[in-house]
PDB file of N, CA and C in Angstrom:
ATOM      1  N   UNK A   1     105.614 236.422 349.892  1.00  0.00           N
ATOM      2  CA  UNK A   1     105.786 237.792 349.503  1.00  0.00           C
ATOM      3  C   UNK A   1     107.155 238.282 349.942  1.00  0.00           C
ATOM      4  N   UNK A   2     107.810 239.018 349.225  1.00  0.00           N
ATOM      5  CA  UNK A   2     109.160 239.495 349.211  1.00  0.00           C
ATOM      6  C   UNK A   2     109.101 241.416 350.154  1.00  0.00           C
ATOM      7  N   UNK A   3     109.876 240.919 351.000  1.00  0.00           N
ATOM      8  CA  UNK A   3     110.297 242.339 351.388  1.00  0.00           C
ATOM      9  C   UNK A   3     111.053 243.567 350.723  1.00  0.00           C
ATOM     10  N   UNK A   4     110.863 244.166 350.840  1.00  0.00           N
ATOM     11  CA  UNK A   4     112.028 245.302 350.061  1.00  0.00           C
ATOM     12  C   UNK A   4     112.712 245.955 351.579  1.00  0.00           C
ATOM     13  N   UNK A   5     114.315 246.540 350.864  1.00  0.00           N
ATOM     14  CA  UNK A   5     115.032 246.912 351.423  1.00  0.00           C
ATOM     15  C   UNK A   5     114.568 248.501 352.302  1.00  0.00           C
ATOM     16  N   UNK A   6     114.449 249.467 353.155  1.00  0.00           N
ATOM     17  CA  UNK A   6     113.820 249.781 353.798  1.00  0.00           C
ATOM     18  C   UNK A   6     114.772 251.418 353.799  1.00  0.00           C
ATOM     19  N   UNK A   7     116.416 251.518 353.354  1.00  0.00           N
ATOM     20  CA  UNK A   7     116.924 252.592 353.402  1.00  0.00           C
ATOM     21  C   UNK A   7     117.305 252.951 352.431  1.00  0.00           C
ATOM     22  N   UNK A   8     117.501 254.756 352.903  1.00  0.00           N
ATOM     23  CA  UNK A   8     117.202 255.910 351.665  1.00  0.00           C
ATOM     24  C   UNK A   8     116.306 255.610 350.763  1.00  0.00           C
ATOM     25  N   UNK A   9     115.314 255.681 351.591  1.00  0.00           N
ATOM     26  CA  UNK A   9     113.966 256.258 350.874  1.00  0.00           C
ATOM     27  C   UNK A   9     113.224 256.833 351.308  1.00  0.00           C
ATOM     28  N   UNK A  10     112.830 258.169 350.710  1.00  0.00           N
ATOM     29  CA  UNK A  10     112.164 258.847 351.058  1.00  0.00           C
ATOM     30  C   UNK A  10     111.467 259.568 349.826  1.00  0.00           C
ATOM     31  N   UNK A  11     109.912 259.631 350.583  1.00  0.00           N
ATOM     32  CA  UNK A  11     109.369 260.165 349.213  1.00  0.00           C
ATOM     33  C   UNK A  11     108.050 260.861 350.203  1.00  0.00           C
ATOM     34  N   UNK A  12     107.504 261.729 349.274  1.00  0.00           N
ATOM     35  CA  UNK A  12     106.298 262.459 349.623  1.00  0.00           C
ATOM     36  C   UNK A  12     104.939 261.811 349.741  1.00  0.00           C
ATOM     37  N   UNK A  13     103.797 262.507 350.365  1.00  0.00           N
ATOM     38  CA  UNK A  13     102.576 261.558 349.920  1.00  0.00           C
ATOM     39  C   UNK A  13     102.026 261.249 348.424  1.00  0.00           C
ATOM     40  N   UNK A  14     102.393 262.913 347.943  1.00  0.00           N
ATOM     41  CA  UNK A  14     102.125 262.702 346.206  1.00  0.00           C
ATOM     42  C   UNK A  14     102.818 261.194 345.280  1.00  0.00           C
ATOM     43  N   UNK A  15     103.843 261.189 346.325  1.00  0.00           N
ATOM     44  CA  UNK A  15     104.527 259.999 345.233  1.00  0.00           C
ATOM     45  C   UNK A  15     104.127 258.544 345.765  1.00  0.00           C
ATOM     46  N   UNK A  16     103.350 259.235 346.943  1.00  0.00           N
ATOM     47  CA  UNK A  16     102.495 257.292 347.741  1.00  0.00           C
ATOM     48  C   UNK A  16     101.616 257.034 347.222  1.00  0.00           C
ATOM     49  N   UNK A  17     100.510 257.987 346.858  1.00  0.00           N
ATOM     50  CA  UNK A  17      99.390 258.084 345.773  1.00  0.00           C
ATOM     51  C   UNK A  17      99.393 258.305 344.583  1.00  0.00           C
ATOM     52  N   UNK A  18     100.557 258.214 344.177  1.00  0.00           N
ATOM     53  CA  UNK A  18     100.998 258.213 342.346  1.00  0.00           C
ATOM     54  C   UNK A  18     101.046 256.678 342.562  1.00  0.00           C
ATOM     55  N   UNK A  19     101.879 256.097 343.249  1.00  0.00           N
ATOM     56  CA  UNK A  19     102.198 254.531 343.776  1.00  0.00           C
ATOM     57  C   UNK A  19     100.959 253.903 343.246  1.00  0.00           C
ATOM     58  N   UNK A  20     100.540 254.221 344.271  1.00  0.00           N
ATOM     59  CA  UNK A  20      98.976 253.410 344.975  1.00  0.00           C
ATOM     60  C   UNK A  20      97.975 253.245 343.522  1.00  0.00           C
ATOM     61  N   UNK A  21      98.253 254.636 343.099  1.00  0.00           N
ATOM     62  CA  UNK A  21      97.229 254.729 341.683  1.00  0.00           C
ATOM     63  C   UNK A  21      97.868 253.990 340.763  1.00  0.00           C
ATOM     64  N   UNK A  22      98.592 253.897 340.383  1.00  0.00           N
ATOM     65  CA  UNK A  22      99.778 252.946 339.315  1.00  0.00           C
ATOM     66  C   UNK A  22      99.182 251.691 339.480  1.00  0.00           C
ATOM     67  N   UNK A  23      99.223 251.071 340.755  1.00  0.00           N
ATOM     68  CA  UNK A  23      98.806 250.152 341.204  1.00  0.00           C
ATOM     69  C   UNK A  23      97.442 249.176 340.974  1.00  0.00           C
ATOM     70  N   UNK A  24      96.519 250.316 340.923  1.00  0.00           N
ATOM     71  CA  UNK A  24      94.847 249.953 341.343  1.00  0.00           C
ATOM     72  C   UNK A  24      94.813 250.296 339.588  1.00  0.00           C
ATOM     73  N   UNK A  25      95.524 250.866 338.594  1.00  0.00           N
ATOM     74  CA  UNK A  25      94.805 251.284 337.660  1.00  0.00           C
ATOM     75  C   UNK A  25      95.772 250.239 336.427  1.00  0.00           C
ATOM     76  N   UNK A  26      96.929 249.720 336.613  1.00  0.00           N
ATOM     77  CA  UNK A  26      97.399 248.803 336.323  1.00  0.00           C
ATOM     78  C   UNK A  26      96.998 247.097 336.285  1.00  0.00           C
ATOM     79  N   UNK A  27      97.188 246.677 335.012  1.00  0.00           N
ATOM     80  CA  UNK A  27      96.373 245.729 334.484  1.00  0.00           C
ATOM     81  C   UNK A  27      96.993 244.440 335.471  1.00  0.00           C
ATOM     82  N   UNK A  28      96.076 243.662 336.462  1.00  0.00           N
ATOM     83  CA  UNK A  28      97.021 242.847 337.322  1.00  0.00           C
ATOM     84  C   UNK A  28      96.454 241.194 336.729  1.00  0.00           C
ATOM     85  N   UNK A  29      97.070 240.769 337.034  1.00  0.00           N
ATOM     86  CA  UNK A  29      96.701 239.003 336.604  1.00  0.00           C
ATOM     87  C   UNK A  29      95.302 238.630 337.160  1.00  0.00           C
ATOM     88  N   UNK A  30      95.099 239.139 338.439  1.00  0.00           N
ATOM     89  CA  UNK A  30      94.143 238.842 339.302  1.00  0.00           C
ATOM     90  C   UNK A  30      93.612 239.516 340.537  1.00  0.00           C
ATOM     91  N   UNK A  31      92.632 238.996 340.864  1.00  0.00           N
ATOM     92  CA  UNK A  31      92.344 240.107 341.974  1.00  0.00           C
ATOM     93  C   UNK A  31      93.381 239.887 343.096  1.00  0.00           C
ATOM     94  N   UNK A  32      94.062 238.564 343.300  1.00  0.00           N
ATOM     95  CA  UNK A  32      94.609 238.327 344.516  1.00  0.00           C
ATOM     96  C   UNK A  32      96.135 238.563 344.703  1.00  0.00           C
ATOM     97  N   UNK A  33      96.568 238.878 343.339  1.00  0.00           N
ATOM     98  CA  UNK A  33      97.755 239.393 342.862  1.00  0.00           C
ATOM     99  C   UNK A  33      97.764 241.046 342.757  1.00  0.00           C
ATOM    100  N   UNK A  34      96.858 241.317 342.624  1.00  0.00           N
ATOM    101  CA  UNK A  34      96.580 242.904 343.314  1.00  0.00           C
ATOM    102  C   UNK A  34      96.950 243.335 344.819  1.00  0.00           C
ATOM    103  N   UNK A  35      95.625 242.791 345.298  1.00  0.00           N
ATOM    104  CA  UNK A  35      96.221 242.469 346.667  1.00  0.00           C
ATOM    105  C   UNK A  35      97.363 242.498 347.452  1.00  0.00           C
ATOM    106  N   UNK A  36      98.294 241.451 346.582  1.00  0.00           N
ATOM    107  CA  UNK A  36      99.573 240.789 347.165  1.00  0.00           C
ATOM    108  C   UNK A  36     100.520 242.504 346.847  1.00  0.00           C
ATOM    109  N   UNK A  37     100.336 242.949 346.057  1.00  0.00           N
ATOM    110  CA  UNK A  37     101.041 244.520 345.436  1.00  0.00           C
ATOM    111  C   UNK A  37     100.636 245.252 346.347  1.00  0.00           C
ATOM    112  N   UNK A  38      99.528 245.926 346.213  1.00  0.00           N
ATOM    113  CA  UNK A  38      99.362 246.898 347.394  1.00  0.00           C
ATOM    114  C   UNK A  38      99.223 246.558 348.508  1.00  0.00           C
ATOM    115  N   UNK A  39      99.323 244.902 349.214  1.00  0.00           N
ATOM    116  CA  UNK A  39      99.525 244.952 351.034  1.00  0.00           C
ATOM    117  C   UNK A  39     101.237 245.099 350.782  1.00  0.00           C
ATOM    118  N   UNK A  40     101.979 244.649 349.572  1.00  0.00           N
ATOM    119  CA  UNK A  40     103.814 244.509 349.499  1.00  0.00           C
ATOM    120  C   UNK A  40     104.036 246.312 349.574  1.00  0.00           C
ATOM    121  N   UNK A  41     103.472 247.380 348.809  1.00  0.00           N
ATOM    122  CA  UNK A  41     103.443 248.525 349.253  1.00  0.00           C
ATOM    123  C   UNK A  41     103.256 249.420 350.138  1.00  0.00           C
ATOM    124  N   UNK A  42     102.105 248.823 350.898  1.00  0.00           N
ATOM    125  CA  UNK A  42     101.950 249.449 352.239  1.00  0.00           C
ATOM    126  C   UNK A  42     103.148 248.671 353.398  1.00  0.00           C
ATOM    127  N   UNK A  43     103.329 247.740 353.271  1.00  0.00           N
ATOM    128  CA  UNK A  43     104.140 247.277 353.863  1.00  0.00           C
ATOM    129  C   UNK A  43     105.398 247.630 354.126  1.00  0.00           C
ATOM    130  N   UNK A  44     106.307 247.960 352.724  1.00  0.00           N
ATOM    131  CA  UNK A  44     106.853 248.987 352.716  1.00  0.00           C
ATOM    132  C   UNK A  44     107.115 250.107 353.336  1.00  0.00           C
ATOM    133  N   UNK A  45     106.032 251.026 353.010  1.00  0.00           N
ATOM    134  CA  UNK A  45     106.266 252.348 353.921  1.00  0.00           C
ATOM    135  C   UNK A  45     106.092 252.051 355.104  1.00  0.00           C
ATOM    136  N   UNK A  46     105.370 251.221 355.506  1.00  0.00           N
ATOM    137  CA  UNK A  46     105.189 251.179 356.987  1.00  0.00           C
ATOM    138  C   UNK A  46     106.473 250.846 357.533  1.00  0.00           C
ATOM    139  N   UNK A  47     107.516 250.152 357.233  1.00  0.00           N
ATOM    140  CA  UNK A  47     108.611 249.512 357.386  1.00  0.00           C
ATOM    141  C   UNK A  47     109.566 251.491 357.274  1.00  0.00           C
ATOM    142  N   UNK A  48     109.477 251.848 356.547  1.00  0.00           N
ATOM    143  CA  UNK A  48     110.350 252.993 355.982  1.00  0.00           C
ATOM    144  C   UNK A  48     109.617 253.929 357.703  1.00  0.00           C
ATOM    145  N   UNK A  49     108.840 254.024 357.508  1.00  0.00           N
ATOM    146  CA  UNK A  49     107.740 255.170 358.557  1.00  0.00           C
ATOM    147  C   UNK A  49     108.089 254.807 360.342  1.00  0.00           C
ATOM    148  N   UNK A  50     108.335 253.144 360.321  1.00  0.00           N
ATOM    149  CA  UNK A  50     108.982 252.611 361.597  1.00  0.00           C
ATOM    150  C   UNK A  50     110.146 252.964 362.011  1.00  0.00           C
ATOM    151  N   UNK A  51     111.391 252.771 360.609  1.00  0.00           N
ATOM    152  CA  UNK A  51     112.409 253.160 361.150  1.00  0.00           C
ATOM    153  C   UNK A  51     112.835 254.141 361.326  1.00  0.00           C
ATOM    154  N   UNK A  52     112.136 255.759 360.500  1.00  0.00           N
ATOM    155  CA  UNK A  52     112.413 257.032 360.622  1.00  0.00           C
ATOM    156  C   UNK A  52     111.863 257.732 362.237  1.00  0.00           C
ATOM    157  N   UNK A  53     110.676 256.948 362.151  1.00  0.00           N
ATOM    158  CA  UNK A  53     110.509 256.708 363.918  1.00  0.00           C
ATOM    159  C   UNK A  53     111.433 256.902 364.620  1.00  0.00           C
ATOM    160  N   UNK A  54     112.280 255.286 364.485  1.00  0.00           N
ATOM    161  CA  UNK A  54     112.864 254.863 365.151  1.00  0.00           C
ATOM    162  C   UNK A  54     114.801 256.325 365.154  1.00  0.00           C
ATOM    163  N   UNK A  55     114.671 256.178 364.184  1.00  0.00           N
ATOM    164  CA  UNK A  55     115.710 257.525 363.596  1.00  0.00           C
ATOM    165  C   UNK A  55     115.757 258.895 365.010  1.00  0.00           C
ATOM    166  N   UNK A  56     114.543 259.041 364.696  1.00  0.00           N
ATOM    167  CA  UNK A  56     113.873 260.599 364.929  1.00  0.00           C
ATOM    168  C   UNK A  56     114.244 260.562 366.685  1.00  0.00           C
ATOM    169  N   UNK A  57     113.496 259.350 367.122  1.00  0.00           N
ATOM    170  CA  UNK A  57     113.709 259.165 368.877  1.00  0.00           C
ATOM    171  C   UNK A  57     115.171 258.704 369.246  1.00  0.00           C
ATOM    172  N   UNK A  58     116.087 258.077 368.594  1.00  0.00           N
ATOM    173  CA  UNK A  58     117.478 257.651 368.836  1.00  0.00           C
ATOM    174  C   UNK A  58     118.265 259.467 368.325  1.00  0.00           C
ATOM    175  N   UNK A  59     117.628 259.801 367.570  1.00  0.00           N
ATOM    176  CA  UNK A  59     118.599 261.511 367.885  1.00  0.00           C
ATOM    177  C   UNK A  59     117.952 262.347 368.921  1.00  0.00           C
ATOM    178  N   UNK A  60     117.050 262.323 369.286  1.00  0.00           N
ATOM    179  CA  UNK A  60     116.106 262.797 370.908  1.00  0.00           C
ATOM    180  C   UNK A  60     117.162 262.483 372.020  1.00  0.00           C
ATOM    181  N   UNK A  61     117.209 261.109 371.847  1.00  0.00           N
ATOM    182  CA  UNK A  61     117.884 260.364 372.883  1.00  0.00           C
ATOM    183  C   UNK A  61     119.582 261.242 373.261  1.00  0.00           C
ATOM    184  N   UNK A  62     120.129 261.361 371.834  1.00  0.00           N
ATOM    185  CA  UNK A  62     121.557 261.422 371.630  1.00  0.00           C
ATOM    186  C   UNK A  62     121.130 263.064 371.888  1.00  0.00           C
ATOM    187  N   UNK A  63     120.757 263.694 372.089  1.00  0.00           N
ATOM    188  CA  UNK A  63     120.663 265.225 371.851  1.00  0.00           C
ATOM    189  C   UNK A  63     120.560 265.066 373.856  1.00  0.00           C
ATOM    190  N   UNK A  64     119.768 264.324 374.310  1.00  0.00           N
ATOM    191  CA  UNK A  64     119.158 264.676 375.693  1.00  0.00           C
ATOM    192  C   UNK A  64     120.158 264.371 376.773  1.00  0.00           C
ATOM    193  N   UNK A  65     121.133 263.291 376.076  1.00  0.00           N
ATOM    194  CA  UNK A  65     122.303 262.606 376.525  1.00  0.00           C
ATOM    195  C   UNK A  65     123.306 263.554 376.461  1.00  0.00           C
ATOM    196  N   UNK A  66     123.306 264.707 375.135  1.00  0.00           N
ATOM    197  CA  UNK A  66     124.834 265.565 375.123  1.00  0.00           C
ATOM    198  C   UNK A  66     124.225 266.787 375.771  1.00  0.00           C
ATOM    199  N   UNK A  67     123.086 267.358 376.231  1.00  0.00           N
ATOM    200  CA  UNK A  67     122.401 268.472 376.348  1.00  0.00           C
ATOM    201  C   UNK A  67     122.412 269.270 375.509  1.00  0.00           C
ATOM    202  N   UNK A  68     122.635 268.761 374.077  1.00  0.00           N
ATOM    203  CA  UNK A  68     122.631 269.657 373.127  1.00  0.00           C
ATOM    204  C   UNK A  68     120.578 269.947 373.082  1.00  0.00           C
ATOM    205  N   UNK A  69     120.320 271.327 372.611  1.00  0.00           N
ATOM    206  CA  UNK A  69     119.194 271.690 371.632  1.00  0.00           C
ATOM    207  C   UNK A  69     118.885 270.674 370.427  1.00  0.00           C
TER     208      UNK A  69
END
């Protein structure tokens, strides 16, 4: 299974469950090729959701370091 690239992206939940539905309602080869799509999608965001994490606490850091607000 192929990774996807992980920056500038950002999207809403509406557009995770437009995803997701595309997905499950889209004609797939097989059940296990389904599968392989929506764990490659969740995978995804989870990857996107880690590094904005990771984003969010490295400007914490840089804010606590300058005493900026």
């Amino acid at each position: 299974m192929a990774t996807t690239d992980t920056s500038n992206h950002t999207q809403q939940p509406t557009d995770t469950y437009a995803c997701l539905a595309r997905l499950l309602h889209s004609p797939a080869p097989g059940r296990e090729a389904l599968l392989d799509q929506v764990y490659e999608e969740l995978l995804s965001r989870e990857s996107r959701a880690y590094a904005a994490g990771w984003t969010d606490a490295l400007t914490e850091a840089r804010r606590a370091r300058t005493g900026r607000p």
